[in-house]
Protein backbone atom coordinates (compact mmCIF):
# COMPACT_ATOMS: atom_id res chain seq x y z
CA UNK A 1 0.83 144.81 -17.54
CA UNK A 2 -2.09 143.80 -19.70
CA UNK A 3 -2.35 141.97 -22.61
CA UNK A 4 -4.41 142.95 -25.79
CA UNK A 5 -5.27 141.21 -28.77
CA UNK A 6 -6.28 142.99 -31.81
CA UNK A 7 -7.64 140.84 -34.31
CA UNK A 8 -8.17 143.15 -37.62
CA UNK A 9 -4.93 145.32 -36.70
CA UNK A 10 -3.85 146.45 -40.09
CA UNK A 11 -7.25 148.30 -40.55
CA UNK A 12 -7.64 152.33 -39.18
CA UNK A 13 -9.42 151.34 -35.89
CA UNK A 14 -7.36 148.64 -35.20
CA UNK A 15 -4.34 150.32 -35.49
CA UNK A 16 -5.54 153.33 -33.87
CA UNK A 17 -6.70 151.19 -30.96
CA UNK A 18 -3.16 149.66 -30.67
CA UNK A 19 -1.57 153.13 -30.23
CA UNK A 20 -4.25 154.07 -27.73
CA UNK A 21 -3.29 150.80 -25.56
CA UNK A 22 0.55 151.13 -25.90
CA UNK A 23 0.26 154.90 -24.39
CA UNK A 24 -1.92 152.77 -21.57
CA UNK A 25 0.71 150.30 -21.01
CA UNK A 26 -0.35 147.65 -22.40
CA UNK A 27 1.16 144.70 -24.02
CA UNK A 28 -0.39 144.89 -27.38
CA UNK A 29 -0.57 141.50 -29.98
CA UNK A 30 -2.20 142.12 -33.29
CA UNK A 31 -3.49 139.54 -35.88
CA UNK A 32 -4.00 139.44 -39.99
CA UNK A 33 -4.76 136.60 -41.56
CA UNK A 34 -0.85 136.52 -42.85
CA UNK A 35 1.09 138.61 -40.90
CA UNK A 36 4.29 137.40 -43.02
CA UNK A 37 3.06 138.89 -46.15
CA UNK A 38 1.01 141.71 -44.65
CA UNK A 39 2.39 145.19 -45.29
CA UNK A 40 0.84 146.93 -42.24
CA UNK A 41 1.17 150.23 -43.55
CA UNK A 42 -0.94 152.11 -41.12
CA UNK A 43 1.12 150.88 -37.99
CA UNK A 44 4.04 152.10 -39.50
CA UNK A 45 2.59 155.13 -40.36
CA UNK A 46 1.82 155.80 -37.01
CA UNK A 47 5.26 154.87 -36.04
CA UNK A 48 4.35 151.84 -33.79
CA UNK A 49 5.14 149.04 -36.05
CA UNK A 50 8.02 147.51 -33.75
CA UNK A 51 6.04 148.41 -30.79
CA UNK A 52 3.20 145.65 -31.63
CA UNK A 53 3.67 141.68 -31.92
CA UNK A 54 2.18 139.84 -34.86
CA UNK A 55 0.04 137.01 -35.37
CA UNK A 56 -1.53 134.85 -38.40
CA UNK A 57 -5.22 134.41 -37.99
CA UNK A 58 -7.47 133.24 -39.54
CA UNK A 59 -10.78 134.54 -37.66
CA UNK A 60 -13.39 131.76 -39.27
CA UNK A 61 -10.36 128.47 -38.66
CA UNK A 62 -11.70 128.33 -34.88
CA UNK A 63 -8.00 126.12 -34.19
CA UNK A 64 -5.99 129.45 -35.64
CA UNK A 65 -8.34 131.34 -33.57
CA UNK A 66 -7.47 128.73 -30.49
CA UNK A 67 -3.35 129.68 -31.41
CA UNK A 68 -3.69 133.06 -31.56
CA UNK A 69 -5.29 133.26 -28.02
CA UNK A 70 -2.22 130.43 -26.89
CA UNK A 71 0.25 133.17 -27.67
CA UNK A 72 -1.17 136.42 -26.65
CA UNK A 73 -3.08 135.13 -23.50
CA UNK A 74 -4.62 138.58 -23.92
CA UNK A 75 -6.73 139.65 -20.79
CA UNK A 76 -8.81 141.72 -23.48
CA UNK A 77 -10.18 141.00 -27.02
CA UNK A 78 -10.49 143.81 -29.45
CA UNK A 79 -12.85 141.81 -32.87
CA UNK A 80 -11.98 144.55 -35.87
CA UNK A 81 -11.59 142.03 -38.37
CA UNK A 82 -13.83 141.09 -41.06
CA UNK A 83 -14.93 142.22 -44.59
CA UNK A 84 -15.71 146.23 -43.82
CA UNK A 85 -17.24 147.83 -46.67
CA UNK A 86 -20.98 147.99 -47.18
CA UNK A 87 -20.86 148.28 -51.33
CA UNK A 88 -18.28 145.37 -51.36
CA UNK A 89 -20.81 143.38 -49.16
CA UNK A 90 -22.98 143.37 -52.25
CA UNK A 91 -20.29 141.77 -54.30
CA UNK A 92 -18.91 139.38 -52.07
CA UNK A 93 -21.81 138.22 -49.07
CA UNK A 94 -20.57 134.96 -48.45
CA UNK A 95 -17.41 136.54 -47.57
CA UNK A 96 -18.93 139.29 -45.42
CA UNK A 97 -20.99 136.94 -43.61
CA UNK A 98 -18.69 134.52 -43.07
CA UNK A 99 -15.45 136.99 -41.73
CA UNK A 100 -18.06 138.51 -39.57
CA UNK A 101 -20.38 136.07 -38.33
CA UNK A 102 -18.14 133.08 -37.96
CA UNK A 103 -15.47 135.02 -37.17
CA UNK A 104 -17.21 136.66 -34.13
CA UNK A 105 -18.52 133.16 -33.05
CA UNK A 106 -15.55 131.39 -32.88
CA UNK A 107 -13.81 134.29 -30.63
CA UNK A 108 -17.07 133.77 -28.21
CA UNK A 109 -16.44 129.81 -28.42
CA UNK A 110 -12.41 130.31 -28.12
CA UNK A 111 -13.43 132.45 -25.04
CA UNK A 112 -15.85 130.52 -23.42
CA UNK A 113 -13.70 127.37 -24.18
CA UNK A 114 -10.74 128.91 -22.66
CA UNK A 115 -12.20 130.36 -19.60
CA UNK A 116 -10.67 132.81 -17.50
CA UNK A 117 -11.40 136.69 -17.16
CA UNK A 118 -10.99 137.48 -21.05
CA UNK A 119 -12.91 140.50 -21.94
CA UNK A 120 -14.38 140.91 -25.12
CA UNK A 121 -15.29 143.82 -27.51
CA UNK A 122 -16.88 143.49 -30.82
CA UNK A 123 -17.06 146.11 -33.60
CA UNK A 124 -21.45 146.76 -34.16
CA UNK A 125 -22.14 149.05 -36.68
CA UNK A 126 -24.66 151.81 -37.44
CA UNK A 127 -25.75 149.82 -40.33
CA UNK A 128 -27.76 147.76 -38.79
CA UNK A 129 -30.42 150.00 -37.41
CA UNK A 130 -30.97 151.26 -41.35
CA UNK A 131 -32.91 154.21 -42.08
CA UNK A 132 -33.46 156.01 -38.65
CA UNK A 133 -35.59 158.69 -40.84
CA UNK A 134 -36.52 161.45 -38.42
CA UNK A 135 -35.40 159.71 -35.57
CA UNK A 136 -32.48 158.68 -33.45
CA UNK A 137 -31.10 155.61 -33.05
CA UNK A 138 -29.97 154.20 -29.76
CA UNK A 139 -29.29 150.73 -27.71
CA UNK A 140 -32.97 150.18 -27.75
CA UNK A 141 -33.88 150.67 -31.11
CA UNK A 142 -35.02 147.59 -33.86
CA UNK A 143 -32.54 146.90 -36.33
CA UNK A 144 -33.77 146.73 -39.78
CA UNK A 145 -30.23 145.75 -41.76
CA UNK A 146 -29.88 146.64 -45.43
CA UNK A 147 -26.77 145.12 -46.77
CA UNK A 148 -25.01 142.14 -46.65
CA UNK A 149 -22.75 143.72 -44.34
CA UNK A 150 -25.50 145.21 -41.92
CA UNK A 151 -27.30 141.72 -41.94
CA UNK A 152 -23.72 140.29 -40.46
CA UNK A 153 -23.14 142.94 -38.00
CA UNK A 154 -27.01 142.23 -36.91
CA UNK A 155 -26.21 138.70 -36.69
CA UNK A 156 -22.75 139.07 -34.72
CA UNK A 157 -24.60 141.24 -32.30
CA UNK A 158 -27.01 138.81 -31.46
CA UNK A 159 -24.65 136.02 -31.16
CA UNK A 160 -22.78 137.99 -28.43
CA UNK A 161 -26.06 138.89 -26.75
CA UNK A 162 -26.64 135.28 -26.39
CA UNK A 163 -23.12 134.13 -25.20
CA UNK A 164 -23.14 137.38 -22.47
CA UNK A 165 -26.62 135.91 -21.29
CA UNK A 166 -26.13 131.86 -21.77
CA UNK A 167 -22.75 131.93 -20.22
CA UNK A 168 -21.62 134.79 -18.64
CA UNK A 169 -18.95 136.04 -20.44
CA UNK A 170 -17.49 139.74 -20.24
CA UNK A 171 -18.67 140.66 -23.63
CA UNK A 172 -19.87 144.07 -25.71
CA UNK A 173 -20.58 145.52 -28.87
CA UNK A 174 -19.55 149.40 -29.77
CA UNK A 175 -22.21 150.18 -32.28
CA UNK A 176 -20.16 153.04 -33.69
CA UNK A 177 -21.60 155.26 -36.37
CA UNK A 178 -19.56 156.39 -38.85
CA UNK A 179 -16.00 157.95 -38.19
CA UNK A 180 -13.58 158.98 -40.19
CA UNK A 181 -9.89 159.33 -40.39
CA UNK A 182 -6.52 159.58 -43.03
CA UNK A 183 -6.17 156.10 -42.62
CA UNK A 184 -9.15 154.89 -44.42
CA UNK A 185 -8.92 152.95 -47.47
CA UNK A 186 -9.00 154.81 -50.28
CA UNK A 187 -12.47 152.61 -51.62
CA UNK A 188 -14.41 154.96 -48.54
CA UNK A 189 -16.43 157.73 -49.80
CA UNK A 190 -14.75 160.06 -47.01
CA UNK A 191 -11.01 159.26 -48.54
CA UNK A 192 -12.14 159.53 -51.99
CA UNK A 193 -13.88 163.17 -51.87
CA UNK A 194 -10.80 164.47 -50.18
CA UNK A 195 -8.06 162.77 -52.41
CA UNK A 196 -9.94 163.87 -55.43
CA UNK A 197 -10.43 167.73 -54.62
CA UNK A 198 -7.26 167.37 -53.15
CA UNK A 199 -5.90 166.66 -56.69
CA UNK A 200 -8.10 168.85 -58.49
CA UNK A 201 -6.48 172.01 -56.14
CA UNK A 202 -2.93 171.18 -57.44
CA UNK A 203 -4.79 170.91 -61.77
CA UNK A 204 -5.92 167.53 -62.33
CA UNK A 205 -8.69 167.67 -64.49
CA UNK A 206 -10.56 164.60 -62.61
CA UNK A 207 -14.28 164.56 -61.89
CA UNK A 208 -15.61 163.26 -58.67
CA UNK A 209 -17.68 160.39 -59.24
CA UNK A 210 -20.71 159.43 -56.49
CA UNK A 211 -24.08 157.56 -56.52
CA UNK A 212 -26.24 159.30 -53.99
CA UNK A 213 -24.76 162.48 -52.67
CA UNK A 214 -28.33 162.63 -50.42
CA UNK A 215 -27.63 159.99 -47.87
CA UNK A 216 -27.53 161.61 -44.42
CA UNK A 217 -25.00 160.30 -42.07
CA UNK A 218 -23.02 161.06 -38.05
CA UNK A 219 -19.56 161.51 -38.64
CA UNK A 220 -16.83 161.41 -36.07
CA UNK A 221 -12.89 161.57 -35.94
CA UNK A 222 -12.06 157.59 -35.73
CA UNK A 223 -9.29 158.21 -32.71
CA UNK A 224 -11.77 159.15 -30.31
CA UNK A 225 -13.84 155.97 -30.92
CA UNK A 226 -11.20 153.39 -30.28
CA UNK A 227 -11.05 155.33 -26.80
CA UNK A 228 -14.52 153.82 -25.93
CA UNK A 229 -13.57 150.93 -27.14
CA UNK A 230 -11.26 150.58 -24.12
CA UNK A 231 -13.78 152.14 -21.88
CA UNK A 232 -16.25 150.00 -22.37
CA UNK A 233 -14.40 147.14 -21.28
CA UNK A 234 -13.16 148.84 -17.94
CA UNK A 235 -16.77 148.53 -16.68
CA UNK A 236 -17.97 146.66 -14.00
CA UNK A 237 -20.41 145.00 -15.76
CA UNK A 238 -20.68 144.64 -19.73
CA UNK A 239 -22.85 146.22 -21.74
CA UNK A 240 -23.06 147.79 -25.45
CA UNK A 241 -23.38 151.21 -26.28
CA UNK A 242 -23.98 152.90 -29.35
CA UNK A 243 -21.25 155.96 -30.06
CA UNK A 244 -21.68 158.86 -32.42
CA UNK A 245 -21.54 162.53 -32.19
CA UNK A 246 -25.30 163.01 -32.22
CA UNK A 247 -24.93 165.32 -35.14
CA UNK A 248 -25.71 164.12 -39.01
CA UNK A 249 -25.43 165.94 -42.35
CA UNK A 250 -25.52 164.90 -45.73
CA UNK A 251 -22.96 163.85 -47.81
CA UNK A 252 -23.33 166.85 -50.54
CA UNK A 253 -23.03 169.05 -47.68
CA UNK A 254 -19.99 166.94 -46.61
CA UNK A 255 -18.88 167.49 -50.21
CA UNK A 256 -19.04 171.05 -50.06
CA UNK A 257 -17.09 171.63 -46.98
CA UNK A 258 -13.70 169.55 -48.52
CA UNK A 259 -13.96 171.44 -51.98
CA UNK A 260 -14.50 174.40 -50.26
CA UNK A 261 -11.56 173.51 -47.76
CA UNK A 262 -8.95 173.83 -50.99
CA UNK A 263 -11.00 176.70 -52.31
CA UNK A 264 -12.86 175.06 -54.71
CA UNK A 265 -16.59 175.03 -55.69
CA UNK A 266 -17.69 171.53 -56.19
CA UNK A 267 -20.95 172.02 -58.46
CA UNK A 268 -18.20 172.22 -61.11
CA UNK A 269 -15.78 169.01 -60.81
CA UNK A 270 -19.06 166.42 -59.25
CA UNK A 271 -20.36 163.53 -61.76
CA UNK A 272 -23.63 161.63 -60.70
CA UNK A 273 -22.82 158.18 -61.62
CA UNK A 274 -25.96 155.84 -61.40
CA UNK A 275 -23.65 152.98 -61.88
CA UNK A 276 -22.82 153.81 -58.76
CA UNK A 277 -25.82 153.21 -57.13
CA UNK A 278 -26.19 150.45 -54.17
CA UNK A 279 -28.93 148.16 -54.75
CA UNK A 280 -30.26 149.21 -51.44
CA UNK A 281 -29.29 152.31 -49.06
CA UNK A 282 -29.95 153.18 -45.96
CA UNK A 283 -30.69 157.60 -46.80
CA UNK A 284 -30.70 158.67 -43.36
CA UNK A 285 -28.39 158.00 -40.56
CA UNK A 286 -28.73 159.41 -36.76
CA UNK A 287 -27.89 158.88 -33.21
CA UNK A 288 -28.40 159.43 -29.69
CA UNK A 289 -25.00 158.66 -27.77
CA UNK A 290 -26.67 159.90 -24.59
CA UNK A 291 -25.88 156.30 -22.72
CA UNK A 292 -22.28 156.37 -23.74
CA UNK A 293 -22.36 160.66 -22.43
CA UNK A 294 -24.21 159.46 -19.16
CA UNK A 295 -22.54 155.92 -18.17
CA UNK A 296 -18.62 156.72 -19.60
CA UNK A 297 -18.97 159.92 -19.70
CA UNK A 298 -17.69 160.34 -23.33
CA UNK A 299 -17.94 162.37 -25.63
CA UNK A 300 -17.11 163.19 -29.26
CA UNK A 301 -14.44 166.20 -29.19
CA UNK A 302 -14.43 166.67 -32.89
CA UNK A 303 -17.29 168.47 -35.13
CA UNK A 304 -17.39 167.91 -38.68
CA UNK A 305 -15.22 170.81 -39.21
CA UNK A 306 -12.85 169.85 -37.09
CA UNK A 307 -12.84 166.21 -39.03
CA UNK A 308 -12.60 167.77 -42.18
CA UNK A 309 -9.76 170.18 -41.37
CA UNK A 310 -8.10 166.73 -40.37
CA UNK A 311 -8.55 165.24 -43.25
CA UNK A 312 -7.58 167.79 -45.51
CA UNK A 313 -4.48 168.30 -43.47
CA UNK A 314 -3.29 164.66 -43.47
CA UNK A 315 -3.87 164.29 -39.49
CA UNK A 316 -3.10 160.89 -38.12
């Protein structure tokens, strides 16, 4: 049986991943960076809480790092963890950079220190290519980061690229664009459009509050990306890959569909809210997933309104 560790496994695509591997067969360990105090509501949501074992770690203390691998002697290494929102990168960088950046480097060094057959995968994010404008983005294309957050993921990518070439190791980063489930943190923009009009439908008198309702972004269903998570470590050789559906709208249009979903018309409950307002955005968001479609062979099964009937519906 194989071993997995998770580290970030309280978060939706960590938890999402560890179902995914349990209906594989795998022996699945998990970290937080207290797993005593840590509620882990998603895994018990998804009703594999006792299925999972637990581990403290802290992803920048490269000895806790050095423990967790002692216990779980995974044969594969799922990175999740870190700071994940790109408006709370603005608030707290040091943090972001440091969950990320250190965090990812002291996997590579607890993996290169260790030896062995370990493979790696790192979470990459759309983010870091920025505005894509009429283009697509794809493995090849410059990354031009424009967050704290984005600047990380850049960095972690890099570092990995390095490691994979200096030494060999098994290693590769799923630059996933965005995707979307009920298991999102409420501080997402997805979770908050549907909880509001959800609200609103059953006479709360709330307003939905956004910055910019323009940005243009890929959205998929988040439990068919921790699929090619897996899949990208089954490979012969490693390699990164960016994943999306290859289909973007904007988020006024993605507005529109959820208020329209629980019959409502959302020019009447919306609030523009420059406070809002990032100090810088990335407006347009694409992708071309054709390497994942043509190497894998996978592809996104979900449309937007497929994602949005989900998420309206409470699908986990």
């Amino acid at each position: 049986m194989k071993r997995a560790l998770i580290c970030g496994i309280s978060g939706q695509d960590g938890s999402y991943l560890a179902r995914f591997l349990l209906m594989k067969g795998y022996v699945v360990y998990g970290t937080s960076r207290d797993a005593n105090i840590t509620l882990f509501g998603n895994l018990h949501r998804l009703g594999i809480f006792n299925d999972v074992s637990l581990i403290s770690m802290a992803p920048t203390d490269f000895r806790s790092v050095l423990q967790a691998f002692s216990l779980a002697e995974p044969n594969e290494v799922y990175f999740l963890a870190g700071q994940s929102s790109v408006g709370l990168s603005f608030e707290q960088p040091v943090e972001t950079i440091e969950s990320i950046v250190i965090g990812t480097l002291n996997i590579l060094e607890a993996i290169r220190f260790l030896g062995g057959n370990i493979r790696f995968y790192n979470a990459g994010s759309s983010e870091c290519f920025g505005d894509t404008g009429n283009g697509k983005a794809n493995e090849d294309s410059a990354f031009k980061p424009r967050s704290p957050y984005s600047v990380a993921k850049s960095a972690a990518f890099w570092q990995l690229s390095n490691y994979r070439e200096a030494y060999g190791l098994y290693a590769c980063s799923g630059i996933l664009f965005n995707h979307e489930s009920n298991l999102r943190p409420k501080r997402f923009v997805t979770r908050k459009i549907v909880d509001t009009a959800r609200q609103i439908s059953l006479g709360s008198k709330e307003k939905l509050e956004l910055g910019n309702v323009n940005i243009v972004r890929d959205w998929g269903w988040a439990p068919e990306y921790v699929e090619v998570m897996w899949m990208m470590l089954q490979q012969d050789a490693a390699d990164d890959f960016v994943v999306a559906t290859g289909v973007s709208i904007s988020l006024i249009k993605f507005i529109e569909l959820v208020f329209a979903a629980f019959g409502l018309n959302y020019e009447k409950h919306i609030i523009i809210n420059d406070a809002l307002l990032r100090p810088t955005d990335l407006t347009i968001s694409r992708a071309n997933p054709e390497k994942v479609m043509n190497i894998l062979g996978w592809k996104a099964q979900s449309d937007i309104n497929d994602i949005i009937g989900y998420l309206v519906d409470d699908k986990i």
